[in-house]
C-alpha atoms as a PDB file:
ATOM      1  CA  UNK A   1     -11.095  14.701 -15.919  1.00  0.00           C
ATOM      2  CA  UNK A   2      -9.156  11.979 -17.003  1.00  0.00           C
ATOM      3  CA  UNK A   3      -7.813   8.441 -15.868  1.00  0.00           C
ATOM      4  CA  UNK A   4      -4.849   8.951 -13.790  1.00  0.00           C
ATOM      5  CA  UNK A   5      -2.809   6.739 -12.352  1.00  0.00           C
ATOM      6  CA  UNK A   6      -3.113   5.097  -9.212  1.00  0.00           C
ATOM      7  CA  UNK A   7       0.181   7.100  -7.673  1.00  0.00           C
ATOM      8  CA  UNK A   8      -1.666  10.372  -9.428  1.00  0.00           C
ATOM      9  CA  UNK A   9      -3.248  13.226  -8.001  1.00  0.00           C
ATOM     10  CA  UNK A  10      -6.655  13.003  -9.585  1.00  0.00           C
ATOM     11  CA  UNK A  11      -6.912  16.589  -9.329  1.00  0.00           C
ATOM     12  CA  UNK A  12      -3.623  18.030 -11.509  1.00  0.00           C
ATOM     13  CA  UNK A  13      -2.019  14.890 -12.401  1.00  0.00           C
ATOM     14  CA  UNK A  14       1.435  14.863  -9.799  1.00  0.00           C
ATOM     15  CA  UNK A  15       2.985  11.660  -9.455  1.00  0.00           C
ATOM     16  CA  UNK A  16       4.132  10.554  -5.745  1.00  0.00           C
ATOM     17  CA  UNK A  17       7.039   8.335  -5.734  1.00  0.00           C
ATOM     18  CA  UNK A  18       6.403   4.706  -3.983  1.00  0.00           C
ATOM     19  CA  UNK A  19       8.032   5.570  -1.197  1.00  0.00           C
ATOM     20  CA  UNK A  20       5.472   7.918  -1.237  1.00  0.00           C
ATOM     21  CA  UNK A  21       2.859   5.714  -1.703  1.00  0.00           C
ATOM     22  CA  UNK A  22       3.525   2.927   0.400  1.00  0.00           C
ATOM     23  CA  UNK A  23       2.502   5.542   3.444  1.00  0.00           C
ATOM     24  CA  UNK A  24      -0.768   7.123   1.931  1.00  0.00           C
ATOM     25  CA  UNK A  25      -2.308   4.019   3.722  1.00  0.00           C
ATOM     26  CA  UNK A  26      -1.347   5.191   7.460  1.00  0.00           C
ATOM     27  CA  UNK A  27      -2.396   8.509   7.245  1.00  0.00           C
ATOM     28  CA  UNK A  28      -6.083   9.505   6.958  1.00  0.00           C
ATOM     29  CA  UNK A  29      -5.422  12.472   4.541  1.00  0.00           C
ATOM     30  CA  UNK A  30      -2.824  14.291   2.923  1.00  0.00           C
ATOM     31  CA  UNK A  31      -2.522  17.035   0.680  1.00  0.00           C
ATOM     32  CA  UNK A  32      -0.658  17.312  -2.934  1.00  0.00           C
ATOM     33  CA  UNK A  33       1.874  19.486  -2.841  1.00  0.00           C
ATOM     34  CA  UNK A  34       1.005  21.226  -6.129  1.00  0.00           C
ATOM     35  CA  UNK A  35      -2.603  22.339  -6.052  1.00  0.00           C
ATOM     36  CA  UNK A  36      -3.422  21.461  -2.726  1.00  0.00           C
ATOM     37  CA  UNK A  37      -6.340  18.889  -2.931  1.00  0.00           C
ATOM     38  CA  UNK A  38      -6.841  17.018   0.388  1.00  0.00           C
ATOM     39  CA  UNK A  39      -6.200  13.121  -1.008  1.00  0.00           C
ATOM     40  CA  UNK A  40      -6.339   9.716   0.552  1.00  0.00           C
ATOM     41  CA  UNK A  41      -6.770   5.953   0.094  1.00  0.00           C
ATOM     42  CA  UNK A  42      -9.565   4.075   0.135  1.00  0.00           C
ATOM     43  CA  UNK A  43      -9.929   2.401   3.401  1.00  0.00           C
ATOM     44  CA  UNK A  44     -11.845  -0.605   2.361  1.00  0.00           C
ATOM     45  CA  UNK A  45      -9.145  -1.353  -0.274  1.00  0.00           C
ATOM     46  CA  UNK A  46      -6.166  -1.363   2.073  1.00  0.00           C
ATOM     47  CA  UNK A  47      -7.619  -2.915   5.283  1.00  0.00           C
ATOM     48  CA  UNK A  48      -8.291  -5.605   2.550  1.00  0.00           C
ATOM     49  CA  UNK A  49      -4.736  -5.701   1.773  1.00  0.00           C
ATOM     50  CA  UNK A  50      -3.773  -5.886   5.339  1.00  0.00           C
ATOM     51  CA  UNK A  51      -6.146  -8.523   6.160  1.00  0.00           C
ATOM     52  CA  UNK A  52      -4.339 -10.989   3.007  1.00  0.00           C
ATOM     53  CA  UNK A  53      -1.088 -10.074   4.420  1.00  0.00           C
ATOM     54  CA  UNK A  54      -2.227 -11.069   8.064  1.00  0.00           C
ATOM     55  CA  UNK A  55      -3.251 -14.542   6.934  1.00  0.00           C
ATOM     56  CA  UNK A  56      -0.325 -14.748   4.648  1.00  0.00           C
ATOM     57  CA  UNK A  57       1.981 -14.410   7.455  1.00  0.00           C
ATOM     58  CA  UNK A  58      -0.233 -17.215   9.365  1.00  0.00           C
ATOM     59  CA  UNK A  59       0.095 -19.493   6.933  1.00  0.00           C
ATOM     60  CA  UNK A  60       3.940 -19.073   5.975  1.00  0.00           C
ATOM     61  CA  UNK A  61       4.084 -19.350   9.937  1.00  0.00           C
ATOM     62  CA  UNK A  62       1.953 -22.730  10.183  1.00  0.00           C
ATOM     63  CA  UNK A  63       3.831 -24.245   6.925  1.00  0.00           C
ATOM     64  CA  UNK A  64       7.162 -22.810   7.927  1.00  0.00           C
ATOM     65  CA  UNK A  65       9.372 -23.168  11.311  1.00  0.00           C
ATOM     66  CA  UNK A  66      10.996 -19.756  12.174  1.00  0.00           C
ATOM     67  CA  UNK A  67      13.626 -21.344  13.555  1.00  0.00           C
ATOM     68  CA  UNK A  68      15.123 -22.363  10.042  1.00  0.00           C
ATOM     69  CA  UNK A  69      16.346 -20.414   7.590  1.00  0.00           C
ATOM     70  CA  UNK A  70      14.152 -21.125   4.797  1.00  0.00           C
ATOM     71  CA  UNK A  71      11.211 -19.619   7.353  1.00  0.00           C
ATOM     72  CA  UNK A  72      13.033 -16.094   8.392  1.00  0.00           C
ATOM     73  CA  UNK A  73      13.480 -15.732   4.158  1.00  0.00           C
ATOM     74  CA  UNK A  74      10.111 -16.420   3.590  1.00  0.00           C
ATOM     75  CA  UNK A  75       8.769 -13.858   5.525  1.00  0.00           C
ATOM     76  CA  UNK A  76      11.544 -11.378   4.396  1.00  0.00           C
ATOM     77  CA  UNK A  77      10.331 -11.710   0.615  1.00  0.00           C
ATOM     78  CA  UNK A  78       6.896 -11.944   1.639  1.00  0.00           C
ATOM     79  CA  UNK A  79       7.358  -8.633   3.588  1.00  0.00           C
ATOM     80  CA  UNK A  80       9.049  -7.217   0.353  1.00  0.00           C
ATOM     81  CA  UNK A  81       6.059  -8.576  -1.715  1.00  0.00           C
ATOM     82  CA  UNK A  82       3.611  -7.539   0.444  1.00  0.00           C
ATOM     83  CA  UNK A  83       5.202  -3.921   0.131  1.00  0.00           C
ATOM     84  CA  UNK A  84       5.294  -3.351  -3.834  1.00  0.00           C
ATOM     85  CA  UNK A  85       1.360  -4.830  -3.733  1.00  0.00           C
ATOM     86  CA  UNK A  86       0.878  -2.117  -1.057  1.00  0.00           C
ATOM     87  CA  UNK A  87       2.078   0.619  -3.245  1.00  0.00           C
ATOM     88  CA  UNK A  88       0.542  -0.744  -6.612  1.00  0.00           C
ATOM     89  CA  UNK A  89      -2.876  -1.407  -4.994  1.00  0.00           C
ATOM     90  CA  UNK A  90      -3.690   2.132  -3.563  1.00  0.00           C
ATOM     91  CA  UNK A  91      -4.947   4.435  -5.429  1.00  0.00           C
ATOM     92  CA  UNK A  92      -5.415   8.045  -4.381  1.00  0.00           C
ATOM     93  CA  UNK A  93      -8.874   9.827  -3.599  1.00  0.00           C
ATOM     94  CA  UNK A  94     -10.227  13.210  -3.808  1.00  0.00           C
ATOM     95  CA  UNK A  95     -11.754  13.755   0.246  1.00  0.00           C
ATOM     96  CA  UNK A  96     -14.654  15.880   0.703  1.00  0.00           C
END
């Protein structure tokens, strides 16, 4: 086999869009739609993810007051952020 990419099937090679992507990580399995291999993420990977973005959020909230302007934008571009790492950091597994 070789090296796909992280938005790859690992199996034939087709490429989920990020939109795609960005939802591998709540679902425990799905399948590709071209040669039907049962796929998923790698838990350890994204609950690591979601752990950074949990203390990112506490930290932009200690720093920050929500009650200004400059805190509500924060957390919008950190949310934004926080999605494109999402979709770049997953990478899609074979499941047995």
């Amino acid at each position: 086999m070789t090296d796909t990419a992280n938005n790859q099937c690992p199996n034939c090679g087709h490429a989920f869009s990020d939109r795609e992507m960005l939802f591998w990580g709540l679902s425990k399995t799905s399948h590709c739609p071209d040669c039907g291999t049962q796929l998923g993420v790698n838990r350890d990977r994204i609950l690591l993810l979601w752990i950074g973005g949990v203390v990112a959020v506490m930290l932009i909230k200690v720093n920050l007051s929500l009650e200004t302007v400059q805190g509500w934008v924060a957390i919008a571009i950190f949310a934004l952020l926080f999605c494109l790492v999402a979709v770049r950091v997953q990478k899609l597994e074979v499941k047995k």
